[in-house]
Protein backbone atom coordinates (compact mmCIF):
# COMPACT_ATOMS: atom_id res chain seq x y z
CA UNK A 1 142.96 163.18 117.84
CA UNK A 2 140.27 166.21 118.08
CA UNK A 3 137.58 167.22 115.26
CA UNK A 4 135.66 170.44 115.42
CA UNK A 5 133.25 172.42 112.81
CA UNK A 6 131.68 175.33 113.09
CA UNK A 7 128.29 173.65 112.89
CA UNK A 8 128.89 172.06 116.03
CA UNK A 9 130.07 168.46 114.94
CA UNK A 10 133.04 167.49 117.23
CA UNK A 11 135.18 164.10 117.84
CA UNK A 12 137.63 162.69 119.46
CA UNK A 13 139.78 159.33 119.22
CA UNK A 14 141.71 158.48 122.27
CA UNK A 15 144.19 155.27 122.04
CA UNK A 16 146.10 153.88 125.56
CA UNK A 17 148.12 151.07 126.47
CA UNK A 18 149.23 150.13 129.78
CA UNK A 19 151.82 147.36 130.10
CA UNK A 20 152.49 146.38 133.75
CA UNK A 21 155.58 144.50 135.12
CA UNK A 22 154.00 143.49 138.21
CA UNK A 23 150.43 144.30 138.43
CA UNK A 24 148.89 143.96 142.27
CA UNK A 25 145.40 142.31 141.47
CA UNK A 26 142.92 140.53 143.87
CA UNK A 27 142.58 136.85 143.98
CA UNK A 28 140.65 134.67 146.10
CA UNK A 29 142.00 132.31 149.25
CA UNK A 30 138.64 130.93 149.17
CA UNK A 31 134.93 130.93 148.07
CA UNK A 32 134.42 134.05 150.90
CA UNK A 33 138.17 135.32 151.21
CA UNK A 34 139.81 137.73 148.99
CA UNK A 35 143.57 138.93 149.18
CA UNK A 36 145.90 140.62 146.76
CA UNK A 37 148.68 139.33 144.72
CA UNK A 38 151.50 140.13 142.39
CA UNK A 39 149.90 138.74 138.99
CA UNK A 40 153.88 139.48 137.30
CA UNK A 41 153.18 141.26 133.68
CA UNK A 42 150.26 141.65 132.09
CA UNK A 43 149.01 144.48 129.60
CA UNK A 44 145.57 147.03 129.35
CA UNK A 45 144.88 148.30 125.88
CA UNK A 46 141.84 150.29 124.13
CA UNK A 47 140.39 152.54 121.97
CA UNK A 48 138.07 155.64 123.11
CA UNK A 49 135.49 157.41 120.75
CA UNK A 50 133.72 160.57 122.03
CA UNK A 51 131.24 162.90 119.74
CA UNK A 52 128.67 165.18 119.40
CA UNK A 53 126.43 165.81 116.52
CA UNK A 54 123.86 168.31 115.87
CA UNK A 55 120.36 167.15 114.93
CA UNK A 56 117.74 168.94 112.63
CA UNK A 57 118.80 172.36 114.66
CA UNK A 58 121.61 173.17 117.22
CA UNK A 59 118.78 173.00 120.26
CA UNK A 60 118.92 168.82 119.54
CA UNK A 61 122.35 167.07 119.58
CA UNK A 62 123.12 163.35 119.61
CA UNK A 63 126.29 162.98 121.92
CA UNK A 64 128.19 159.30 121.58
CA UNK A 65 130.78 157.87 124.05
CA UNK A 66 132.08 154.43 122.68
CA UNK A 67 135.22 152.42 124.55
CA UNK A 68 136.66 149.56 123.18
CA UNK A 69 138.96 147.85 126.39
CA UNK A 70 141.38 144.39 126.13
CA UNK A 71 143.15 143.35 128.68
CA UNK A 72 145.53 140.20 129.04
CA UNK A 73 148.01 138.21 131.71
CA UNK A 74 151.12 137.71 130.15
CA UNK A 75 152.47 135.31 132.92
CA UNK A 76 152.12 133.56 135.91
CA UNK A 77 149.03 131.18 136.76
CA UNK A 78 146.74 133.14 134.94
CA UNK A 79 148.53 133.60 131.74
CA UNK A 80 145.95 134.44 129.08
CA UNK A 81 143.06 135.11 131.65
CA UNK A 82 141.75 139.23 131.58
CA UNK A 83 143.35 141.69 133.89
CA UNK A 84 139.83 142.65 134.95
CA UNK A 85 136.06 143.15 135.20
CA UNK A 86 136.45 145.48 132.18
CA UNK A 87 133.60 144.69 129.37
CA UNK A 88 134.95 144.77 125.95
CA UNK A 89 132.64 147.32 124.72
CA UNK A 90 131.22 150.32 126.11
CA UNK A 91 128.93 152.85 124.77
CA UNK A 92 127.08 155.55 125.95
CA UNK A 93 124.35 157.88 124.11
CA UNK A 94 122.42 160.74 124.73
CA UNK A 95 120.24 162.57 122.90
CA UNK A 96 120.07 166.34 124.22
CA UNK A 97 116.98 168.97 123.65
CA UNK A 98 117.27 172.59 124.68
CA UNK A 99 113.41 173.02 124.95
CA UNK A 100 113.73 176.58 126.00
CA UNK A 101 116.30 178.92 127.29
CA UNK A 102 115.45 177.55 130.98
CA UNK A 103 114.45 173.90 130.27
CA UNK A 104 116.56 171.37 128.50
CA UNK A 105 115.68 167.43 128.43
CA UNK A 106 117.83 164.62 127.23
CA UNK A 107 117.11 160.78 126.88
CA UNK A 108 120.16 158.39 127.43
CA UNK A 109 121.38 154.86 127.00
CA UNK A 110 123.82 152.63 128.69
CA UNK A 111 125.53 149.62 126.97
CA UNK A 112 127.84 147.43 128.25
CA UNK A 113 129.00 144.74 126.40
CA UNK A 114 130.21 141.05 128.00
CA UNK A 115 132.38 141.40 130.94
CA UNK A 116 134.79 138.46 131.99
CA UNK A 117 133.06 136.82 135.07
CA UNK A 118 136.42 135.56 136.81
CA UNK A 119 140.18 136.69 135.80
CA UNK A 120 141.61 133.10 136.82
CA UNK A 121 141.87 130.71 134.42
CA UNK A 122 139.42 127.24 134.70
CA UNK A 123 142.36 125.56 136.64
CA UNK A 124 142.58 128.34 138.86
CA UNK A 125 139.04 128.64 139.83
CA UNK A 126 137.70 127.15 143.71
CA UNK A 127 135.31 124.23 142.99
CA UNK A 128 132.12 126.37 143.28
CA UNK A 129 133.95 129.14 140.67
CA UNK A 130 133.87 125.99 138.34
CA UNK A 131 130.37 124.97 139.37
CA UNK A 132 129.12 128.54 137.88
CA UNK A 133 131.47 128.64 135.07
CA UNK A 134 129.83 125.35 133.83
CA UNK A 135 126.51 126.64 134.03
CA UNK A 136 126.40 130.31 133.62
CA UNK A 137 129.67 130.61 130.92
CA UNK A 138 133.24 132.49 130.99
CA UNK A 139 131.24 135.55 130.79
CA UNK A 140 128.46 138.20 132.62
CA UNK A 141 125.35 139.03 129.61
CA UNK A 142 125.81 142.51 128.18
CA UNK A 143 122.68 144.81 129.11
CA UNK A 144 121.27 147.98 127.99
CA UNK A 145 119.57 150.74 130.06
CA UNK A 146 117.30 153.71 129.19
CA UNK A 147 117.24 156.75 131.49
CA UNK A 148 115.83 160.30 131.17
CA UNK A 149 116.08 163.55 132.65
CA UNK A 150 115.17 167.34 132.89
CA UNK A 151 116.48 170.76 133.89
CA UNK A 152 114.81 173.70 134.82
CA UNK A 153 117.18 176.91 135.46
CA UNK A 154 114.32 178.66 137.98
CA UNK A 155 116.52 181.84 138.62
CA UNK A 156 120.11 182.66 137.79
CA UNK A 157 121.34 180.79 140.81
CA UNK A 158 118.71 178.40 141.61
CA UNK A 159 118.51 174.68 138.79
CA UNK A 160 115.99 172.00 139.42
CA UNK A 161 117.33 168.35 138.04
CA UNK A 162 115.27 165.65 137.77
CA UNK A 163 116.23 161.85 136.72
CA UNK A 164 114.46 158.37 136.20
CA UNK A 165 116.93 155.58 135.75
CA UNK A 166 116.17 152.58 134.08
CA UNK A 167 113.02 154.12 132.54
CA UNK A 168 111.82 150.62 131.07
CA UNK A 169 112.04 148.98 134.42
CA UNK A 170 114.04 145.91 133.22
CA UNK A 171 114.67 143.72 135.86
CA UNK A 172 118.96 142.36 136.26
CA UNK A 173 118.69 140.98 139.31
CA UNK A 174 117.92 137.13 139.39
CA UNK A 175 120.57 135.36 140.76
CA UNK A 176 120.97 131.72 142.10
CA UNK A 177 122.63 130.11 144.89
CA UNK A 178 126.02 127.89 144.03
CA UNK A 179 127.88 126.10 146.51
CA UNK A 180 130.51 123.75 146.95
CA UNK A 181 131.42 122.15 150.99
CA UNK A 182 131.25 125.21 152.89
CA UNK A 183 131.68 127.33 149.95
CA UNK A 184 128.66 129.33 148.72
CA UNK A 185 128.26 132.15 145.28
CA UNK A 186 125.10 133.85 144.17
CA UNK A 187 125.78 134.24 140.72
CA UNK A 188 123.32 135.52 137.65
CA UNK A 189 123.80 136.39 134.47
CA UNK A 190 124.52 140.03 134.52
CA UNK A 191 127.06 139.59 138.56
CA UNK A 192 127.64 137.42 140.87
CA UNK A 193 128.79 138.19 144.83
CA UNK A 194 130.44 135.98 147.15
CA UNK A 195 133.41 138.02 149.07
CA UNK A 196 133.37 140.18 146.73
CA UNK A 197 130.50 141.73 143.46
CA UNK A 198 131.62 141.38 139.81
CA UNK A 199 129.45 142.79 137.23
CA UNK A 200 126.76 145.32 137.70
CA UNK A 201 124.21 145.49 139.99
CA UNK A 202 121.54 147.29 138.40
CA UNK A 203 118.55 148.83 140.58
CA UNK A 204 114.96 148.63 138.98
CA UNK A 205 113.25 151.93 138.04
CA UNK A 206 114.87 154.72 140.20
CA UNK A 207 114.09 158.14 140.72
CA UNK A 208 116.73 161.19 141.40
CA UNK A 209 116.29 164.91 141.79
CA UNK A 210 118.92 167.66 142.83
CA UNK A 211 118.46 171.87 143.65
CA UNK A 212 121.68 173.42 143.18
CA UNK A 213 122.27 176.81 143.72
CA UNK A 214 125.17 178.80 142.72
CA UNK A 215 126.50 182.12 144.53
């Protein structure tokens, strides 16, 4: 469903559903193995919200991206456990200023909400998977990240972009070591990697900058 106005509001409201009959998902053989398996049915469902809104003039607009995301087992092993890393909640915000006809700036945000630290169910899990479960939870901490950037349109053909991520400097990274006979997972609260990452590694303060140049 689409939303436009002549003052430069527009929206849009996605909905999707996925139902698989015999979703290929990974699974682990052990603590530093991975392989794939047929997980039988399971089902991917959501909502997607998308707008922008113009501020106190049409040179400042508040764009909004917001995802809602479920996902379910409906058999097998796993019955009941999530499909995948998928948080729940999503949103992304941006808030846009034309300065001048060359220069435009914009300040963002990135949330994302819980994600599901294992897709296995407790029964399923290796005995260091349990280990972290029972100390760190079912679930990876949602975290929120500022960024800001700037164009500069130097000629016709010639743009100059420039990017800090993670403006505030917030630091995701702590992790500890788990392990479990010859078994071993460094796991945190916002992802954990063994044979394989879940959640988001997030680097500290960042810098980017691009020249493009169109002919």
């Amino acid at each position: 469903m689409y939303y436009d106005n002549p003052a430069g509001l527009n929206a849009n409201v996605t909905g999707f559903m996925t139902d698989f009959s015999n979703k290929i998902v990974s699974y682990s053989i052990n603590d530093n193995t991975n392989s794939y398996v047929n997980s039988g049915k399971a089902r991917l469902h959501g909502v997607e919200f998308a707008g922008t809104l113009p501020l106190w003039s049409e040179d400042v607009t508040l764009s909004l991206n917001y995802t809602w995301t479920r996902s379910e087992q409906r058999d097998g092993d796993n019955k009941g456990a999530p499909l995948s890393y998928t948080p729940e909640h999503m949103v992304n915000a941006k808030l846009n200023w034309q300065i001048t006809e060359e220069v435009a700036s914009w300040l963002g945000a990135r949330y994302r909400g819980k994600t599901p630290r294992f897709t296995q169910n407790y029964s399923s899990l290796s005995a260091v998977q349990k280990k972290v479960y029972d100390e760190k939870g079912e679930y990876l901490k949602a975290w929120t990240v500022v960024d800001a950037g700037l164009s500069w349109k130097m000629t016709d053909a010639l743009t100059l972009n420039a990017a800090v991520n993670n403006l505030l400097n917030k630091d995701y990274s702590d992790v500890s070591l788990y392990s479990a006979g010859k078994s071993t997972l460094y796991a945190g609260d916002y992802f954990q990697t063994g044979s394989s990452t879940t959640g988001y590694v997030i680097p500290e303060r960042n810098y980017w900058m691009s020249l493009n140049y169109q002919f």
